[in-house]
C-alpha atoms as a PDB file:
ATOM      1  CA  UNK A   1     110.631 116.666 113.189  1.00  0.00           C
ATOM      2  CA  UNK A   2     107.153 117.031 112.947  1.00  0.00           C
ATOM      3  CA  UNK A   3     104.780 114.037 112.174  1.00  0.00           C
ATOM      4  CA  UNK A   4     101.263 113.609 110.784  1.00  0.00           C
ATOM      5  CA  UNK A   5      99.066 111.027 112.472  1.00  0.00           C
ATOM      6  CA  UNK A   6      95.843 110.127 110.764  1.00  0.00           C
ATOM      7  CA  UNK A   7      93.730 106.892 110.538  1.00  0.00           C
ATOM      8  CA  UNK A   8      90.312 105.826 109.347  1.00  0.00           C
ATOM      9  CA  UNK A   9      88.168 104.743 112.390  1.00  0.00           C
ATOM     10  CA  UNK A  10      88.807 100.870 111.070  1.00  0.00           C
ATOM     11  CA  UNK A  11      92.311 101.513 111.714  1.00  0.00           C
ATOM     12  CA  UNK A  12      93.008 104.143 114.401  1.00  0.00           C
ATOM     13  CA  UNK A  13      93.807 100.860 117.395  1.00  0.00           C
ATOM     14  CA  UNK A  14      95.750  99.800 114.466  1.00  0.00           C
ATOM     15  CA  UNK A  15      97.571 103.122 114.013  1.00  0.00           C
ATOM     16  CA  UNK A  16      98.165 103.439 117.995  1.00  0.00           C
ATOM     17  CA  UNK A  17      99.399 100.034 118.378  1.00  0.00           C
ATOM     18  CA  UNK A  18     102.376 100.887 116.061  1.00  0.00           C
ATOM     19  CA  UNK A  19     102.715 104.297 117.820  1.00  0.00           C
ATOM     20  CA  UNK A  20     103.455 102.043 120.952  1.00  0.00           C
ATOM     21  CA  UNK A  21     105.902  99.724 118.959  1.00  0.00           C
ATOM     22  CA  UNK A  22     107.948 102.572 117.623  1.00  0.00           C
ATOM     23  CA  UNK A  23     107.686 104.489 121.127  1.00  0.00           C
ATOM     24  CA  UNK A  24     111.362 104.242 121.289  1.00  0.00           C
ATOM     25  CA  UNK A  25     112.209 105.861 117.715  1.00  0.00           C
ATOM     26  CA  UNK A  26     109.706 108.134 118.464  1.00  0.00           C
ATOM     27  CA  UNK A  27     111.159 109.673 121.589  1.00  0.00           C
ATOM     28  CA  UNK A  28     115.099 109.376 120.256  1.00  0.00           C
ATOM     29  CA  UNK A  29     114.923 110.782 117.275  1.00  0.00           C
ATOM     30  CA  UNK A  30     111.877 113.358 119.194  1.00  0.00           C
ATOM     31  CA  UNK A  31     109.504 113.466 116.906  1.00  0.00           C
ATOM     32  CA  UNK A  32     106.143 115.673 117.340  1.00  0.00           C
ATOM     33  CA  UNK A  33     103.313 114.124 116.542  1.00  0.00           C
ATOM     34  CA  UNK A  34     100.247 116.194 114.953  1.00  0.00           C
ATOM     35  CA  UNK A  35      96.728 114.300 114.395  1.00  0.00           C
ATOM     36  CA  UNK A  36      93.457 114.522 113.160  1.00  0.00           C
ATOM     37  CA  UNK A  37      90.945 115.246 116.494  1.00  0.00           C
ATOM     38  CA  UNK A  38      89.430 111.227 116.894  1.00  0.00           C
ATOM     39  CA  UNK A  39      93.060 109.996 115.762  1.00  0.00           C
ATOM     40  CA  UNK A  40      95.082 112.397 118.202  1.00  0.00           C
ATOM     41  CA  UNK A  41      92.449 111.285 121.215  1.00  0.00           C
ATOM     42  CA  UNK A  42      93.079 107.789 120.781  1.00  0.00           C
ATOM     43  CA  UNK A  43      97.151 108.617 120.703  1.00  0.00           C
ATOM     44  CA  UNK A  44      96.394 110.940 123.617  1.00  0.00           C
ATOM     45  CA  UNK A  45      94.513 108.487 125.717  1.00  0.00           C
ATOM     46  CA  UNK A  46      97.436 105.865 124.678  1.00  0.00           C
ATOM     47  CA  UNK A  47      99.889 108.509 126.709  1.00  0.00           C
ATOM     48  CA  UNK A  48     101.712 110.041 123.339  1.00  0.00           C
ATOM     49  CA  UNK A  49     101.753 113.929 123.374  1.00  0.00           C
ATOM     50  CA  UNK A  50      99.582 115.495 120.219  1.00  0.00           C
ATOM     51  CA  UNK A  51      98.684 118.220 119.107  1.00  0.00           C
ATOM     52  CA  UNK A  52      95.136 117.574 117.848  1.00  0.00           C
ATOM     53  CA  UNK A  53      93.467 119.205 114.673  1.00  0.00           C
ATOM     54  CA  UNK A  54      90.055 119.369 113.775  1.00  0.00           C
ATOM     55  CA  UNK A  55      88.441 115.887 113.049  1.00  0.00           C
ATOM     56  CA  UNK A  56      89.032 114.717 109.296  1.00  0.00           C
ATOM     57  CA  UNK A  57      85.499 115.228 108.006  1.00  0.00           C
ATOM     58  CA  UNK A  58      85.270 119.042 109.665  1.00  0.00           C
ATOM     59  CA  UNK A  59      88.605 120.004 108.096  1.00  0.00           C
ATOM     60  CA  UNK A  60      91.382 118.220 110.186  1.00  0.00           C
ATOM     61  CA  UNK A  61      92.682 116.610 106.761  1.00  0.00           C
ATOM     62  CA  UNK A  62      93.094 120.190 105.009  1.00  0.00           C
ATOM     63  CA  UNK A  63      94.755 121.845 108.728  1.00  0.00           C
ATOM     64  CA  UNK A  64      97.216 118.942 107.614  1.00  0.00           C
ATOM     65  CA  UNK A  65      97.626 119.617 104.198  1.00  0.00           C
ATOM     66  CA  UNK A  66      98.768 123.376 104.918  1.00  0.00           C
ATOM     67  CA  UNK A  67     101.003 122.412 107.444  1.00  0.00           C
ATOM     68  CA  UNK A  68     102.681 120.113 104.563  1.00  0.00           C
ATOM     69  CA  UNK A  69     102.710 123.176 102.340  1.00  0.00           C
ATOM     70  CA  UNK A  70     104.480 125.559 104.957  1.00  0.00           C
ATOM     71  CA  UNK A  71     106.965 123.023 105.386  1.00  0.00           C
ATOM     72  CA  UNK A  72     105.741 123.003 108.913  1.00  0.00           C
ATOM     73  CA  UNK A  73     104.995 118.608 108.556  1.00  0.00           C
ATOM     74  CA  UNK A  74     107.783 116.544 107.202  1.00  0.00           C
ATOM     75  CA  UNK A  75     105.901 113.327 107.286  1.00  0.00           C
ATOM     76  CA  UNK A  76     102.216 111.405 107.083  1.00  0.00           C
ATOM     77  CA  UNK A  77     101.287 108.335 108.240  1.00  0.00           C
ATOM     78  CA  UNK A  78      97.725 108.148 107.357  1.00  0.00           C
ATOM     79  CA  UNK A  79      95.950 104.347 108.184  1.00  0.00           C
ATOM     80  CA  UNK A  80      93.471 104.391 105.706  1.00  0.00           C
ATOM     81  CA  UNK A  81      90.869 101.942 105.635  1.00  0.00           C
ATOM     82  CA  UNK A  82      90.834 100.439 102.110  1.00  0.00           C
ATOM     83  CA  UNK A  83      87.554  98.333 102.790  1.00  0.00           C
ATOM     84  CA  UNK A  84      85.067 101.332 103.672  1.00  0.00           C
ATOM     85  CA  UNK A  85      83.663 104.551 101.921  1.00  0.00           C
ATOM     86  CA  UNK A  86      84.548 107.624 103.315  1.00  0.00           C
ATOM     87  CA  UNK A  87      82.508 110.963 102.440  1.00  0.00           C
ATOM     88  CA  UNK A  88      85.339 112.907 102.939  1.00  0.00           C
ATOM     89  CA  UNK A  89      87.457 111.429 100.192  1.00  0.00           C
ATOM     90  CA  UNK A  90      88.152 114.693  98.193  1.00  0.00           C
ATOM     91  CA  UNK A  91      90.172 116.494 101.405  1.00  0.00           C
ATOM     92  CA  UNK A  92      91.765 112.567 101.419  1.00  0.00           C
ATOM     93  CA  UNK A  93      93.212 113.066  97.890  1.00  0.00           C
ATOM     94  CA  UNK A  94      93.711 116.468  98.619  1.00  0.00           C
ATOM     95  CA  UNK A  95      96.067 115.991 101.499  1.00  0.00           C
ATOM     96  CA  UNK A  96      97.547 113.224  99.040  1.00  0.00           C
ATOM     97  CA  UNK A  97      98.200 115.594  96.097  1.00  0.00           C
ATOM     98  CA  UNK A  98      99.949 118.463  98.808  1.00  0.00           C
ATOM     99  CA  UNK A  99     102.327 115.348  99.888  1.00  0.00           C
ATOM    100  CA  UNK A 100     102.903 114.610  96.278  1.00  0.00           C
ATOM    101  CA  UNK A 101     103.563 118.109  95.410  1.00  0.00           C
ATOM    102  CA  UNK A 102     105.983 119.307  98.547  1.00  0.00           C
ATOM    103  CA  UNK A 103     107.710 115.719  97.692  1.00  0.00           C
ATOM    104  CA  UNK A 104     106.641 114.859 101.387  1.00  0.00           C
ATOM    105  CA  UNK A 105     107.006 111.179 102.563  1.00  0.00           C
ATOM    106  CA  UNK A 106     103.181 109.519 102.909  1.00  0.00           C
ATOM    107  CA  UNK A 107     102.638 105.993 104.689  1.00  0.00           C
ATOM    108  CA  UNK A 108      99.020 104.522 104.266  1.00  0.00           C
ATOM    109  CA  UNK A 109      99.804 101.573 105.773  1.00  0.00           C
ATOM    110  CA  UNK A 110     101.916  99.942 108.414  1.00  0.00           C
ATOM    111  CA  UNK A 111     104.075  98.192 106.354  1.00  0.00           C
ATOM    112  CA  UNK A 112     105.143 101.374 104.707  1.00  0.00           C
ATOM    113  CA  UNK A 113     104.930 103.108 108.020  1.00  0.00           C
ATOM    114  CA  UNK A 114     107.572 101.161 109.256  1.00  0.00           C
ATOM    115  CA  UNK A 115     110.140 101.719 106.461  1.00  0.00           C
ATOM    116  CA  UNK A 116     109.337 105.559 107.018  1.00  0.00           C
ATOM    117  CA  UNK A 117     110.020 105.670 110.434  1.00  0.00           C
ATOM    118  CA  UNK A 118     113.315 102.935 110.049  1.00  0.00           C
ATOM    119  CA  UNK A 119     114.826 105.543 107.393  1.00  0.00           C
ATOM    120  CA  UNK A 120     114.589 107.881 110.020  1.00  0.00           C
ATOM    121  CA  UNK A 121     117.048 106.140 111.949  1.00  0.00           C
ATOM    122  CA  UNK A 122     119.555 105.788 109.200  1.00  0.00           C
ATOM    123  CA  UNK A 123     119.817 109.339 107.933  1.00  0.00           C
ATOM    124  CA  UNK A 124     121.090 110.286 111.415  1.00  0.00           C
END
């Protein structure tokens, strides 16, 4: 299964942090982890295989999104960072709306995260 990693730079230690919590879902259940280019670096520096996209702002978000419509990504987990602006917010609610419309499980927080990834488990 193919997984979506994205965070907001207020939230990307956050984002890796729960990567290295769930390290051992991750691995059983072999998930393959796509990111964002700043995201994927920080999940690549933490030692988690990625393959990187462009950064969000250059296009990274809207890489994602068609990989959601080919049915390619079963799965985001975007951190978002609900205290800061972002000038990129359109490809945000884009990537949102392609979720919404290929009825394609979205996190945007850890909490939520967490259930994702747990429900994972139990469908096995």
């Amino acid at each position: 299964m193919e997984i979506a990693i994205i965070a907001h730079d207020g939230k990307k230690a956050d984002l890796v942090q729960f990567l290295n919590k769930n390290k051992e879902i991750l691995i059983k259940e072999n998930i393959k982890l796509i990111a964002t280019g700043t995201t994927g670096g920080k999940a690549e520096a933490a030692g988690f295989k990625v393959k990187k996209m462009l950064s969000g702002p250059l296009g990274g978000d809207a890489q994602i999104a068609a990989r959601v419509a080919e049915g390619k990504t079963k799965m985001v987990l975007f951190f978002k960072d609900p205290m800061s602006n972002h000038p990129h917010e359109v490809d945000i609610n884009m990537l949102i709306r392609v979720c919404d419309v290929h009825n394609v499980p979205l996190a945007t927080n850890e909490a939520t995260a967490q259930l994702l990834l747990l429900g994972i488990e139990v469908l096995e």
